[in-house]
C-alpha atoms as a PDB file:
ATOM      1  CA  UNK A   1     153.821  99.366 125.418  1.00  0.00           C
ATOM      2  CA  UNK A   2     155.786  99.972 128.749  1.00  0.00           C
ATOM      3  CA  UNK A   3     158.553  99.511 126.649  1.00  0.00           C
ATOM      4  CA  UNK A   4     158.164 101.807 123.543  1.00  0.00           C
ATOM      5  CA  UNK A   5     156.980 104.923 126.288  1.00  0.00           C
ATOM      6  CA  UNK A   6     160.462 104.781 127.252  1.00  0.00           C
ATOM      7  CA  UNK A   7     161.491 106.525 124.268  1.00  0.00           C
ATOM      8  CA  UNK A   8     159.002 109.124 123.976  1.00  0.00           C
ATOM      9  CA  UNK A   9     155.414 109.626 124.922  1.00  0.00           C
ATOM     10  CA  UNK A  10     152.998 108.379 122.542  1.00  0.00           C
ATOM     11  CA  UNK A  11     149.084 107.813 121.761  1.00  0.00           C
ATOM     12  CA  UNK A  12     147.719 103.931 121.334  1.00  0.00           C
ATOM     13  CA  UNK A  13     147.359 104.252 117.707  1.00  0.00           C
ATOM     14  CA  UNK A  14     150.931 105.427 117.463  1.00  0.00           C
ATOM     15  CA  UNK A  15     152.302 102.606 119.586  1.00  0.00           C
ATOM     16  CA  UNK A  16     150.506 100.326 117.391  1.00  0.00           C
ATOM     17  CA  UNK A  17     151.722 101.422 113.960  1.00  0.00           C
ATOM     18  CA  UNK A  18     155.162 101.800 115.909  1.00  0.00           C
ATOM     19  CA  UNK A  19     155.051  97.987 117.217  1.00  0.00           C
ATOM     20  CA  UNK A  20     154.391  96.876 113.390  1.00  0.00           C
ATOM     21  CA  UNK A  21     156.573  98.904 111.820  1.00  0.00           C
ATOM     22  CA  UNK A  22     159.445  97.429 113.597  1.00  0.00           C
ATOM     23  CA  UNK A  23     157.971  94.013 113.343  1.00  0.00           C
ATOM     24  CA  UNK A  24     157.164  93.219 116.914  1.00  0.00           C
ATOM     25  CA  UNK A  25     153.976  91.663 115.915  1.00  0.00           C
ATOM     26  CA  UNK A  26     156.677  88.678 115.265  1.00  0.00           C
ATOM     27  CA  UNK A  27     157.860  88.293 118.925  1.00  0.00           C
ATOM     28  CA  UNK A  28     153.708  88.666 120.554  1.00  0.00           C
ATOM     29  CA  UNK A  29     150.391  90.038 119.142  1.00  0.00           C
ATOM     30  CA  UNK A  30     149.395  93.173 118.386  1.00  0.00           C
ATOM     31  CA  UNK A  31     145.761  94.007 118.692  1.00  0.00           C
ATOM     32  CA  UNK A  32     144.428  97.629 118.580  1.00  0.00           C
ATOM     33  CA  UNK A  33     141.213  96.850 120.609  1.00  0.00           C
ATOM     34  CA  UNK A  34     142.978  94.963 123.201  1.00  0.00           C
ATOM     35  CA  UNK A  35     146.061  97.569 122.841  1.00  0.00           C
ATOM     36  CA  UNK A  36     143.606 100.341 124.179  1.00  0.00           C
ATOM     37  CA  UNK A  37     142.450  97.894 127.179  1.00  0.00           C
ATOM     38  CA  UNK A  38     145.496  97.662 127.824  1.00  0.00           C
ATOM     39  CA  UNK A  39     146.769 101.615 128.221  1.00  0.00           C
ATOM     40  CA  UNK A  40     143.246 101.505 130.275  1.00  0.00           C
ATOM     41  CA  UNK A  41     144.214  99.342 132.506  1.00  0.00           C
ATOM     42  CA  UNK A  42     148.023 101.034 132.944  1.00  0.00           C
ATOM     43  CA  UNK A  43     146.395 104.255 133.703  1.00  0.00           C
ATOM     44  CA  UNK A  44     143.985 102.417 136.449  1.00  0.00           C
ATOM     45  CA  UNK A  45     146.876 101.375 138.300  1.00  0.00           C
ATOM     46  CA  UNK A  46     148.651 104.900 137.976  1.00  0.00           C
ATOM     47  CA  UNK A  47     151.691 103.096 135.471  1.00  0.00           C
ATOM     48  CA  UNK A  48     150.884 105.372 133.061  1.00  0.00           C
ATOM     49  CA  UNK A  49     149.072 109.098 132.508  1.00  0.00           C
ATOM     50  CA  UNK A  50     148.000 111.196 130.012  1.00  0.00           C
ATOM     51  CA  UNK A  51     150.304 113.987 128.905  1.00  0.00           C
ATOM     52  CA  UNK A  52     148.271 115.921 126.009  1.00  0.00           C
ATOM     53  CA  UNK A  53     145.366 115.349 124.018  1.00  0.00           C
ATOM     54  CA  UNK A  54     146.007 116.370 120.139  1.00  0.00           C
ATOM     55  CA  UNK A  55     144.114 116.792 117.306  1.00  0.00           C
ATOM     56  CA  UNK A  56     146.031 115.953 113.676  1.00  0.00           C
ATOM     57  CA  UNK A  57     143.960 118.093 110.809  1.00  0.00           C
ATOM     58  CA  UNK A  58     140.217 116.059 110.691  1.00  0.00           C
ATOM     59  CA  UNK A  59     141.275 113.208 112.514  1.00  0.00           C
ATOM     60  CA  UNK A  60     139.496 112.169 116.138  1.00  0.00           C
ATOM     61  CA  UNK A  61     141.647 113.849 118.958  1.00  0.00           C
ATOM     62  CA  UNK A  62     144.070 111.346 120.186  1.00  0.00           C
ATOM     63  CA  UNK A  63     145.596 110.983 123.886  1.00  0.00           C
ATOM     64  CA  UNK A  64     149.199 110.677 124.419  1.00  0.00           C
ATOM     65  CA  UNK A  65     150.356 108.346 127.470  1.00  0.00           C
ATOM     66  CA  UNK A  66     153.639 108.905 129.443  1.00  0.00           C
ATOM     67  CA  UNK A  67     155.425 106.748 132.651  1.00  0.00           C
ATOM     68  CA  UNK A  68     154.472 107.842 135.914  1.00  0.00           C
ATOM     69  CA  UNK A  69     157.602 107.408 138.704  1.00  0.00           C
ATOM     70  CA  UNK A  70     156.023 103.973 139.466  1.00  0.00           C
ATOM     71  CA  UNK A  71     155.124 102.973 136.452  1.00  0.00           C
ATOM     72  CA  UNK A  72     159.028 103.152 135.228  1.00  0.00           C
ATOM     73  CA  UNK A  73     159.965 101.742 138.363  1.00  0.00           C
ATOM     74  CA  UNK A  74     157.479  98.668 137.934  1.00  0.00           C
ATOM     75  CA  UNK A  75     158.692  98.056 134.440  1.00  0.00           C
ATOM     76  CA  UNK A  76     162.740  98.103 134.867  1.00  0.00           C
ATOM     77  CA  UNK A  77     161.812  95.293 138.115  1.00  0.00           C
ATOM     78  CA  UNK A  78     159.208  93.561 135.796  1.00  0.00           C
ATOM     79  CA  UNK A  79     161.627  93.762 133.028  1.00  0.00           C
ATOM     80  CA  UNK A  80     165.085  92.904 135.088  1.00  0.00           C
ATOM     81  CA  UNK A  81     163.042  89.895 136.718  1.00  0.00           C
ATOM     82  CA  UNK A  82     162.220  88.538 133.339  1.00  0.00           C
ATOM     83  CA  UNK A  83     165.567  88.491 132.004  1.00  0.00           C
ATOM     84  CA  UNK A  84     167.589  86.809 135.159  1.00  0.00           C
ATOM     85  CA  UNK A  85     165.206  84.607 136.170  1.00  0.00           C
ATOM     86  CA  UNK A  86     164.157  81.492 132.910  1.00  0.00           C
ATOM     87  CA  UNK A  87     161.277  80.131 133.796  1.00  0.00           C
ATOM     88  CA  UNK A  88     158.792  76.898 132.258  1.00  0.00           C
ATOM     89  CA  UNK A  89     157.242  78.250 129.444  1.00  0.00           C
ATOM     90  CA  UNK A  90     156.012  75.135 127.587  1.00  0.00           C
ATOM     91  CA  UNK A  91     155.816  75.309 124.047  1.00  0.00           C
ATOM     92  CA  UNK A  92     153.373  72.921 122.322  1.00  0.00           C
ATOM     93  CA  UNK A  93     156.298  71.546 120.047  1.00  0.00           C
ATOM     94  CA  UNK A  94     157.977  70.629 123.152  1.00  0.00           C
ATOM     95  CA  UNK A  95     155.276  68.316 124.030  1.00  0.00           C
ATOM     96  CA  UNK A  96     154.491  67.544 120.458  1.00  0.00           C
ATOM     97  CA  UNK A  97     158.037  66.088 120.490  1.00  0.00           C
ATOM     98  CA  UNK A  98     158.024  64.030 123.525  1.00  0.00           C
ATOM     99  CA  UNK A  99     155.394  61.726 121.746  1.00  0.00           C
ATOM    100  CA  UNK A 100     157.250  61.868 118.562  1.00  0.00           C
ATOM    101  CA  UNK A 101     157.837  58.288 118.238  1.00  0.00           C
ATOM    102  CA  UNK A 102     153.608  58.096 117.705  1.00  0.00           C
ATOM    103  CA  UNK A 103     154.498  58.900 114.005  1.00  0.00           C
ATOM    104  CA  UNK A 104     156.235  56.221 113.247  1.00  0.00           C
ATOM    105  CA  UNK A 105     159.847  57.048 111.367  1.00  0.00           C
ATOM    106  CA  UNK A 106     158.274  57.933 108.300  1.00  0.00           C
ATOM    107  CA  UNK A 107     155.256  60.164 109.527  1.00  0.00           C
ATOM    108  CA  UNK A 108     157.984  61.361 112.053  1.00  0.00           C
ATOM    109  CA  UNK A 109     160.803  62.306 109.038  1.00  0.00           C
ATOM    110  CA  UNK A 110     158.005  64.441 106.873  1.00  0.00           C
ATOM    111  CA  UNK A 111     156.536  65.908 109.559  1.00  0.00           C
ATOM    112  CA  UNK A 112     159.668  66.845 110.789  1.00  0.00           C
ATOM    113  CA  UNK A 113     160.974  67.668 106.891  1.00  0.00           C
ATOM    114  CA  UNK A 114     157.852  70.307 106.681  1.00  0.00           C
ATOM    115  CA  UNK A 115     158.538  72.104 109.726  1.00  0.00           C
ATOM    116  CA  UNK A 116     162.483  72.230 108.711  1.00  0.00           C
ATOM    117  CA  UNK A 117     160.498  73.709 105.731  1.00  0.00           C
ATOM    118  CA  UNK A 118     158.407  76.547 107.595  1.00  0.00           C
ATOM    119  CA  UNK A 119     161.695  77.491 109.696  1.00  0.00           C
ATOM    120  CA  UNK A 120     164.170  77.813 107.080  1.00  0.00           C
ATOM    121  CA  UNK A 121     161.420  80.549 105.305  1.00  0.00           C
ATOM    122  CA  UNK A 122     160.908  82.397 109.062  1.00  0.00           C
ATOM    123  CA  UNK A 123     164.795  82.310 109.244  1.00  0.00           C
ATOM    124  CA  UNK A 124     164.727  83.872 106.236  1.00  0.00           C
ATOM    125  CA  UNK A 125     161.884  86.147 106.539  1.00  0.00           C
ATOM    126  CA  UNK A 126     163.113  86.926 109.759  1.00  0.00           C
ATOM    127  CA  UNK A 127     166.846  87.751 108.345  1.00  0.00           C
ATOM    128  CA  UNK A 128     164.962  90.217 106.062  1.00  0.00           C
ATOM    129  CA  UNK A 129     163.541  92.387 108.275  1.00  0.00           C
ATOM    130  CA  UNK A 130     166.699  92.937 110.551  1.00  0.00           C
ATOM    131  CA  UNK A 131     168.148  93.643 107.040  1.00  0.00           C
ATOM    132  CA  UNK A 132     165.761  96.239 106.158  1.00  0.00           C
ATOM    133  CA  UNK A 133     165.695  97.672 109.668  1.00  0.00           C
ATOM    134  CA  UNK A 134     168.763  97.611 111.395  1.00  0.00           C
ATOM    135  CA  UNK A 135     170.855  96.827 108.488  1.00  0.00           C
ATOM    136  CA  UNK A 136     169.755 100.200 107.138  1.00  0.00           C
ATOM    137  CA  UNK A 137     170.122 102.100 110.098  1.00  0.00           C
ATOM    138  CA  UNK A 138     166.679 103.070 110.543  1.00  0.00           C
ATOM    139  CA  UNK A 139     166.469 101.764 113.834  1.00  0.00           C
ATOM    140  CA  UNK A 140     168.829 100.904 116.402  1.00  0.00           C
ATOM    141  CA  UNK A 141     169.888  97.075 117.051  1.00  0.00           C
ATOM    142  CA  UNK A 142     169.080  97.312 120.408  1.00  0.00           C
ATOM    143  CA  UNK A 143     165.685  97.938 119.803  1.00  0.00           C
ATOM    144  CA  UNK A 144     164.965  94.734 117.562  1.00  0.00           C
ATOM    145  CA  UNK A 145     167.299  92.519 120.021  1.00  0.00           C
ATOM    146  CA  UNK A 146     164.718  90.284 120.666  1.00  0.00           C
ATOM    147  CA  UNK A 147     164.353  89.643 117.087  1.00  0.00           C
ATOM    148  CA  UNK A 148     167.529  88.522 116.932  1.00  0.00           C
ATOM    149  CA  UNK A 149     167.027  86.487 119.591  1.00  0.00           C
ATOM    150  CA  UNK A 150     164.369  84.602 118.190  1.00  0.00           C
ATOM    151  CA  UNK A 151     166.150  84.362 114.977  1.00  0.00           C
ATOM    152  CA  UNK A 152     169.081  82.661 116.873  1.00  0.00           C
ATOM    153  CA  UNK A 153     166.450  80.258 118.519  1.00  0.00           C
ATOM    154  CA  UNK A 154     164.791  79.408 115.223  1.00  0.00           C
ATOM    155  CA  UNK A 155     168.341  78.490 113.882  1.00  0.00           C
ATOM    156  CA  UNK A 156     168.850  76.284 116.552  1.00  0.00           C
ATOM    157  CA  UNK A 157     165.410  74.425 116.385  1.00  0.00           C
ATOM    158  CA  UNK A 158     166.010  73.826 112.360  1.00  0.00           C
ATOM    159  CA  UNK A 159     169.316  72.860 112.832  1.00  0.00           C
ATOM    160  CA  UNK A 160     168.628  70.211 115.969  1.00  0.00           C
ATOM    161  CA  UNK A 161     165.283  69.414 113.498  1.00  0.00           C
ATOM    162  CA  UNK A 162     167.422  68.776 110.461  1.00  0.00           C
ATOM    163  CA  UNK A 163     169.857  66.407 112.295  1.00  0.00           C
ATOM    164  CA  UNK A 164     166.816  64.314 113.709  1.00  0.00           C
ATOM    165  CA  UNK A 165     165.612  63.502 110.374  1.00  0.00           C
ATOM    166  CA  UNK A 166     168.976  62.356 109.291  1.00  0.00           C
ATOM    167  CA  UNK A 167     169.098  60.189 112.467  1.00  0.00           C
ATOM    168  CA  UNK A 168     165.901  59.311 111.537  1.00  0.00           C
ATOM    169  CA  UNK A 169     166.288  58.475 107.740  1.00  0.00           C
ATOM    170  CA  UNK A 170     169.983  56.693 108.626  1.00  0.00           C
ATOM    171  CA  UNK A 171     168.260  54.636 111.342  1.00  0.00           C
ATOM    172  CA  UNK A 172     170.614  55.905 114.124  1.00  0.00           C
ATOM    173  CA  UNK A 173     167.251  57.162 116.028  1.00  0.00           C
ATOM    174  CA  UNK A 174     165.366  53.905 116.056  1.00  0.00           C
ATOM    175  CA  UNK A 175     162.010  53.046 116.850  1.00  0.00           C
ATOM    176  CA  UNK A 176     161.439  50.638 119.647  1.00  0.00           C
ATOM    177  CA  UNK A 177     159.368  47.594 118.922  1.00  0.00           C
ATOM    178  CA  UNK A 178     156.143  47.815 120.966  1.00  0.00           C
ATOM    179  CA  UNK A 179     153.835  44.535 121.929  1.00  0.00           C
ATOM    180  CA  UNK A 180     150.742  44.668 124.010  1.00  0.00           C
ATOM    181  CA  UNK A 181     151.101  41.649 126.306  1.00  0.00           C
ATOM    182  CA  UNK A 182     148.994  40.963 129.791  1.00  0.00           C
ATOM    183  CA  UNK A 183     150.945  43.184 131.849  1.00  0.00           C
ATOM    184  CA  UNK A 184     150.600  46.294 129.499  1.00  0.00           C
ATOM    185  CA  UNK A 185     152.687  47.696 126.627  1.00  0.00           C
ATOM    186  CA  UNK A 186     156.223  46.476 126.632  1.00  0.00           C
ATOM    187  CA  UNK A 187     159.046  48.199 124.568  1.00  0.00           C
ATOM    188  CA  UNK A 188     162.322  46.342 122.989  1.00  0.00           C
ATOM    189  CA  UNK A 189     165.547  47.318 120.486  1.00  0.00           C
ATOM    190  CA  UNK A 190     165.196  45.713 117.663  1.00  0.00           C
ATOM    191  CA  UNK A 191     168.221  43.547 117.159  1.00  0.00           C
ATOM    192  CA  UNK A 192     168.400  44.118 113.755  1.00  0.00           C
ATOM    193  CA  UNK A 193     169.238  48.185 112.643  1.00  0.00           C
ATOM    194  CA  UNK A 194     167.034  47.106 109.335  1.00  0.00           C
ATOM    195  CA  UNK A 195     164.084  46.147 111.348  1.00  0.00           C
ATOM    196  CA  UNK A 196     163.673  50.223 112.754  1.00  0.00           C
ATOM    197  CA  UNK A 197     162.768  51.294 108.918  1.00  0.00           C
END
């Protein structure tokens, strides 16, 4: 929201419409209820104010919202911050992954095989919007980078997820064969490759 009042000053329902129009609602989600906490809460800490209050033919009057001084100056550190510094995030998948021998190499290989699926149709889906919106000039690139930024990162996950189910189908990523013994769980290669299928 901090971001869009940068280029003009706007009402909530405007910054809505304008945060789905340009597909944002693909990067983090757009609510209107909690959208209007939000501006709330921006105003309660003097980050934002009200400029006008306008009234469009029958509809409800609507209040447009503008930076104060330290609201812009709060969101270039905020922003500037964000982009230097990377920080943990953890995505589920990560940790979905780190147990990924659980599967087995067959539950492992479709599992895999149906999220190659579901990124190859974002990538797509994904390549379609910057098409139809910065590809046709109606906005400016630089105000769908992080689109493309995401679509670079979904590449990368399909293509590192379409290589592990080769390794996985070829038996170059082999599964370990586990025994239960009175110490605990023990792990060993198998010394034959056709023993990991």
């Amino acid at each position: 929201m901090l971001g869009l009042l940068q280029e003009q000053s706007m009402h909530p329902y405007e910054m809505a419409s304008t945060l789905r129009e340009r597909h944002k609602d693909s990067s983090f989600k757009v609510n209107s209820g909690s959208l209007y906490d939000t501006v709330e809460s921006l105003v309660r800490h003097g980050w934002i104010e009200p400029v006008e209050t306008a009234r469009d033919g029958r509809r409800p009057e609507r209040t447009v919202y503008a930076h104060t001084d330290l609201g812009q100056r709060e969101f270039v550190r905020w922003i500037d911050e964000l982009i230097r510094t990377p920080v943990a995030e953890y995505p589920k998948f990560m940790a979905a992954v780190s147990y990924l021998g659980a599967l087995g190499p067959d539950g492992a290989a479709e599992a895999l095989a149906e999220r190659a699926e579901h990124l190859a149709q974002r990538v797509e889906e994904t390549k379609a919007v910057l098409a139809d919106t910065v590809g046709s000039g109606q906005v400016p690139r630089l105000f769908m980078i992080e689109v493309e930024c995401a679509l670079h990162a979904w590449e990368a996950e399909l293509a590192w997820t379409q290589r592990t189910i080769a390794e996985i189908r070829n038996s170059t990523l082999f599964w370990p064969r586990v025994e239960r013994t009175e110490q605990g769980w023990t792990w060993s290669a198998p010394t034959d490759r056709k023993e990991t299928k």
